[in-house]
N, C-alpha and C. Protein backbone atom coordinates (compact mmCIF):
# COMPACT_ATOMS: atom_id res chain seq x y z
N UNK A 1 83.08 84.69 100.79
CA UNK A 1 82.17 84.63 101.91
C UNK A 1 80.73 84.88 101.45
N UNK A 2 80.67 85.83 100.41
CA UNK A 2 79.29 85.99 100.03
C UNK A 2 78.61 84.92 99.44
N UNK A 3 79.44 83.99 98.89
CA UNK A 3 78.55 82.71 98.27
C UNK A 3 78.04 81.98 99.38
N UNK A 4 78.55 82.12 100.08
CA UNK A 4 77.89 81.16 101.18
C UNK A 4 76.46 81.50 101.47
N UNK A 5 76.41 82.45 101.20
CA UNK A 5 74.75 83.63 102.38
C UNK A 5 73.88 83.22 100.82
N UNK A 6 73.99 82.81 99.95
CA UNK A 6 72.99 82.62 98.72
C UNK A 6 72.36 81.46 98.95
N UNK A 7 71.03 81.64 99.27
CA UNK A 7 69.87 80.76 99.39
C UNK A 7 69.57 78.84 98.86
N UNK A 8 70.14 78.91 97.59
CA UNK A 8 70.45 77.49 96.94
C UNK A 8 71.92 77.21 97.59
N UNK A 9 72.42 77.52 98.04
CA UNK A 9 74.08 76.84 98.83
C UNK A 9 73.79 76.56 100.09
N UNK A 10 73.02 77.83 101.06
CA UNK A 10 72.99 77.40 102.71
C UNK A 10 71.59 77.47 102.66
N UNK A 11 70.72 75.90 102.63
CA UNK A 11 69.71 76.27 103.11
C UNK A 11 69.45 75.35 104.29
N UNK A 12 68.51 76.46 104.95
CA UNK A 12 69.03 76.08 106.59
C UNK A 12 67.73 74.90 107.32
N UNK A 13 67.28 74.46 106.38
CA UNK A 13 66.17 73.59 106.24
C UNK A 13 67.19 72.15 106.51
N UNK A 14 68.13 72.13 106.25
CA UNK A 14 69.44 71.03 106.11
C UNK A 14 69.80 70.91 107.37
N UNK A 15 70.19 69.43 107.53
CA UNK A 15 70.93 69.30 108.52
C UNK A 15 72.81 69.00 108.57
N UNK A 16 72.83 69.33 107.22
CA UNK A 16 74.22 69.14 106.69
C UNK A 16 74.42 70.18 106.07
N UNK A 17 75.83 70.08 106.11
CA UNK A 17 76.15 71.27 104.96
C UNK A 17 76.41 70.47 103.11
N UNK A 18 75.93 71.39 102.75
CA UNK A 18 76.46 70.69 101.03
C UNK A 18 77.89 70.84 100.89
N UNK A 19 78.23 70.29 99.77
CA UNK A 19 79.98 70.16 99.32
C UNK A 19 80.21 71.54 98.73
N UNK A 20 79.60 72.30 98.33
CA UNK A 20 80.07 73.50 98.26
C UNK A 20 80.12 74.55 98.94
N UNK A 21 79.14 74.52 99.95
CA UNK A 21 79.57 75.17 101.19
C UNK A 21 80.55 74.57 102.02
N UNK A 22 81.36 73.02 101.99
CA UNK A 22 82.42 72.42 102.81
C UNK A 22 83.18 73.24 101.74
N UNK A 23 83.50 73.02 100.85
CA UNK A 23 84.69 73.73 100.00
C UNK A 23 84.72 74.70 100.06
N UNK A 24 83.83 75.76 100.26
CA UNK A 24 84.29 76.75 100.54
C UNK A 24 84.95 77.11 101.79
N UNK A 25 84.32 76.83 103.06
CA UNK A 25 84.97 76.45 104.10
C UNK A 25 86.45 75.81 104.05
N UNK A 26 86.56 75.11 103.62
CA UNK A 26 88.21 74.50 103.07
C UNK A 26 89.17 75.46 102.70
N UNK A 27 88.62 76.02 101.30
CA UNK A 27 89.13 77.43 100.67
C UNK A 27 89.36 78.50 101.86
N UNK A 28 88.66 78.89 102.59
CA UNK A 28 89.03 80.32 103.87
C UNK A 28 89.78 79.88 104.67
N UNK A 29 89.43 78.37 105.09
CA UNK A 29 90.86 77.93 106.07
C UNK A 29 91.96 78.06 105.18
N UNK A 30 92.82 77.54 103.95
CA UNK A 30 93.72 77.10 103.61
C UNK A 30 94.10 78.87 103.65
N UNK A 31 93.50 79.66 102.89
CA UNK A 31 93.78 80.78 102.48
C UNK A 31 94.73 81.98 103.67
N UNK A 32 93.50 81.25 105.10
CA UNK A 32 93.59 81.68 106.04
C UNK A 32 95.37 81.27 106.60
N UNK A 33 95.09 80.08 106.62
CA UNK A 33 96.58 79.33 106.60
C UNK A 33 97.50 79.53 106.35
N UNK A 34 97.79 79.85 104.40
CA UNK A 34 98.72 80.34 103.73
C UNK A 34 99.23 81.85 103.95
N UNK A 35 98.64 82.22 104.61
CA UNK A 35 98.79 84.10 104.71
C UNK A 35 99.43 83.90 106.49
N UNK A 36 99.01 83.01 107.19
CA UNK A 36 99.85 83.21 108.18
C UNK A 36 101.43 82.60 108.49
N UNK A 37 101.26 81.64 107.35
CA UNK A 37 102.60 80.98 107.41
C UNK A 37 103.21 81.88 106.58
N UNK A 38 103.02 82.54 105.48
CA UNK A 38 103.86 83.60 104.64
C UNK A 38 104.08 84.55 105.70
N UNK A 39 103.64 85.41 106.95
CA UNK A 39 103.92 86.24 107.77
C UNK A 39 104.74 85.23 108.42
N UNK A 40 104.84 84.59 109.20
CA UNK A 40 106.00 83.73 110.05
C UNK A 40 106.94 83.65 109.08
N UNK A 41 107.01 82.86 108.50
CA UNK A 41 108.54 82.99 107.05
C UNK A 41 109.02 84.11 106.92
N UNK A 42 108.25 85.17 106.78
CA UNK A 42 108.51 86.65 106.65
C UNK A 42 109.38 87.16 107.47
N UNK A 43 108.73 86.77 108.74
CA UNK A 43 109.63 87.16 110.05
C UNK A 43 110.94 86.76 110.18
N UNK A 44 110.89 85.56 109.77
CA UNK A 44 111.68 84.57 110.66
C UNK A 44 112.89 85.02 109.59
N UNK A 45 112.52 85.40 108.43
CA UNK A 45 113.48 85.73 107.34
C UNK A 45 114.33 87.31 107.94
N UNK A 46 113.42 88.43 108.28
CA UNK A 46 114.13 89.28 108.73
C UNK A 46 114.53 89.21 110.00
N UNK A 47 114.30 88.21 110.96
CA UNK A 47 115.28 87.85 111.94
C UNK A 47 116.51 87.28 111.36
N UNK A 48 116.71 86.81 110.42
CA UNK A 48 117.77 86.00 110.11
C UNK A 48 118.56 87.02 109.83
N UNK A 49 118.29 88.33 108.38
CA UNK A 49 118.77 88.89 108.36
C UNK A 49 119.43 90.41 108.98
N UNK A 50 118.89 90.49 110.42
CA UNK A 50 119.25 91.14 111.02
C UNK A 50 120.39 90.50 112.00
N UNK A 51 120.22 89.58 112.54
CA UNK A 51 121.32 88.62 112.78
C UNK A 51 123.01 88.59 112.22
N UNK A 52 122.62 88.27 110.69
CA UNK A 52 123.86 88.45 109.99
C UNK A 52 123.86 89.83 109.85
N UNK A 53 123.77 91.10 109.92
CA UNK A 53 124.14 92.22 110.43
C UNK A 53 124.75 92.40 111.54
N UNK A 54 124.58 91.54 112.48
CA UNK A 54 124.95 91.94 113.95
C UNK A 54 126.49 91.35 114.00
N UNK A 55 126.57 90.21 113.13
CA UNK A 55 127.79 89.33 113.55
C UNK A 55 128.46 89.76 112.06
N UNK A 56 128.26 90.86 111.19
CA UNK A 56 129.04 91.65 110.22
C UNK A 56 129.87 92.53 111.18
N UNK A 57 128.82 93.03 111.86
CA UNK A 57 129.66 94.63 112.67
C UNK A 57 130.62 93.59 113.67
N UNK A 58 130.29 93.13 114.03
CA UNK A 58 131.24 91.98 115.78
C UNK A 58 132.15 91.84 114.67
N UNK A 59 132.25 91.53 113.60
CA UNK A 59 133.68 90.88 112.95
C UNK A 59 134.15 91.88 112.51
N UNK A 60 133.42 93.34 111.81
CA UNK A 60 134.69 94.41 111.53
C UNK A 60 134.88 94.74 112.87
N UNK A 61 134.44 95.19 113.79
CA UNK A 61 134.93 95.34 115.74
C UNK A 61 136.17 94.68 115.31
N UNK A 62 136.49 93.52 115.46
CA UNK A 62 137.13 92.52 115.89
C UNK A 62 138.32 92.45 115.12
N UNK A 63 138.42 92.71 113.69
CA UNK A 63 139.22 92.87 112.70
C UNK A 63 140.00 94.27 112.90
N UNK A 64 139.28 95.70 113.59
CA UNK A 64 139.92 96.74 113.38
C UNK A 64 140.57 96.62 114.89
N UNK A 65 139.88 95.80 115.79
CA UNK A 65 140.88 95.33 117.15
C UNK A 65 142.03 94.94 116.86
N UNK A 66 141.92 93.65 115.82
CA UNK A 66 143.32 93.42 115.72
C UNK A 66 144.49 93.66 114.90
N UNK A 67 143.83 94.93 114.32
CA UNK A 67 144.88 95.89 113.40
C UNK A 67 145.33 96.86 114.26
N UNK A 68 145.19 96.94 115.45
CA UNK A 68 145.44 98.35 116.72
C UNK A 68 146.61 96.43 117.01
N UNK A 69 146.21 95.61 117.47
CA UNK A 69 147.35 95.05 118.11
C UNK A 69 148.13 94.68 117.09
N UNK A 70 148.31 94.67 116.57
CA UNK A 70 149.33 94.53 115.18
C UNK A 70 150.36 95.07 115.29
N UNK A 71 151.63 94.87 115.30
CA UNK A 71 152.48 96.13 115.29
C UNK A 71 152.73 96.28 113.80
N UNK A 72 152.91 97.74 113.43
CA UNK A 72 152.97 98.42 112.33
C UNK A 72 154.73 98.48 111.87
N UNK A 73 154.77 97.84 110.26
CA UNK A 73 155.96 97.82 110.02
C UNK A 73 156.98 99.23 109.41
């Protein structure tokens, strides 16, 4: 961000921006980008694995259910 505020990159005499102030701009979006899609993945990863926790315990439930209906030899 600080390159931007340096006098030979933004000068405000312009009615455009130069290519290195667009690239940099480019650079904070993508950056910006990549850090929020790594938090969603993130998530979406420990939703998953809390999930398969939930349907671990429902199947030992379910397994020690049907060792009570079992008859014992």
């Amino acid at each position: 961000m600080g390159f931007l505020a340096i006098q030979s990159v933004d000068s405000s005499d312009k009615h455009y921006s130069s290519e290195a102030q667009i690239m940099s701009y480019l650079s904070i979006a993508a950056t910006v980008g990549s850090i929020l899609l790594g938090l969603r993945l993130l998530l979406r990863q420990t939703e998953k694995i809390h999930k398969a926790d939930k349907v671990v315990k429902l199947r030992s439930k379910f397994y020690r259910f049907l060792a009570l209906l079992t008859p014992s030899r």
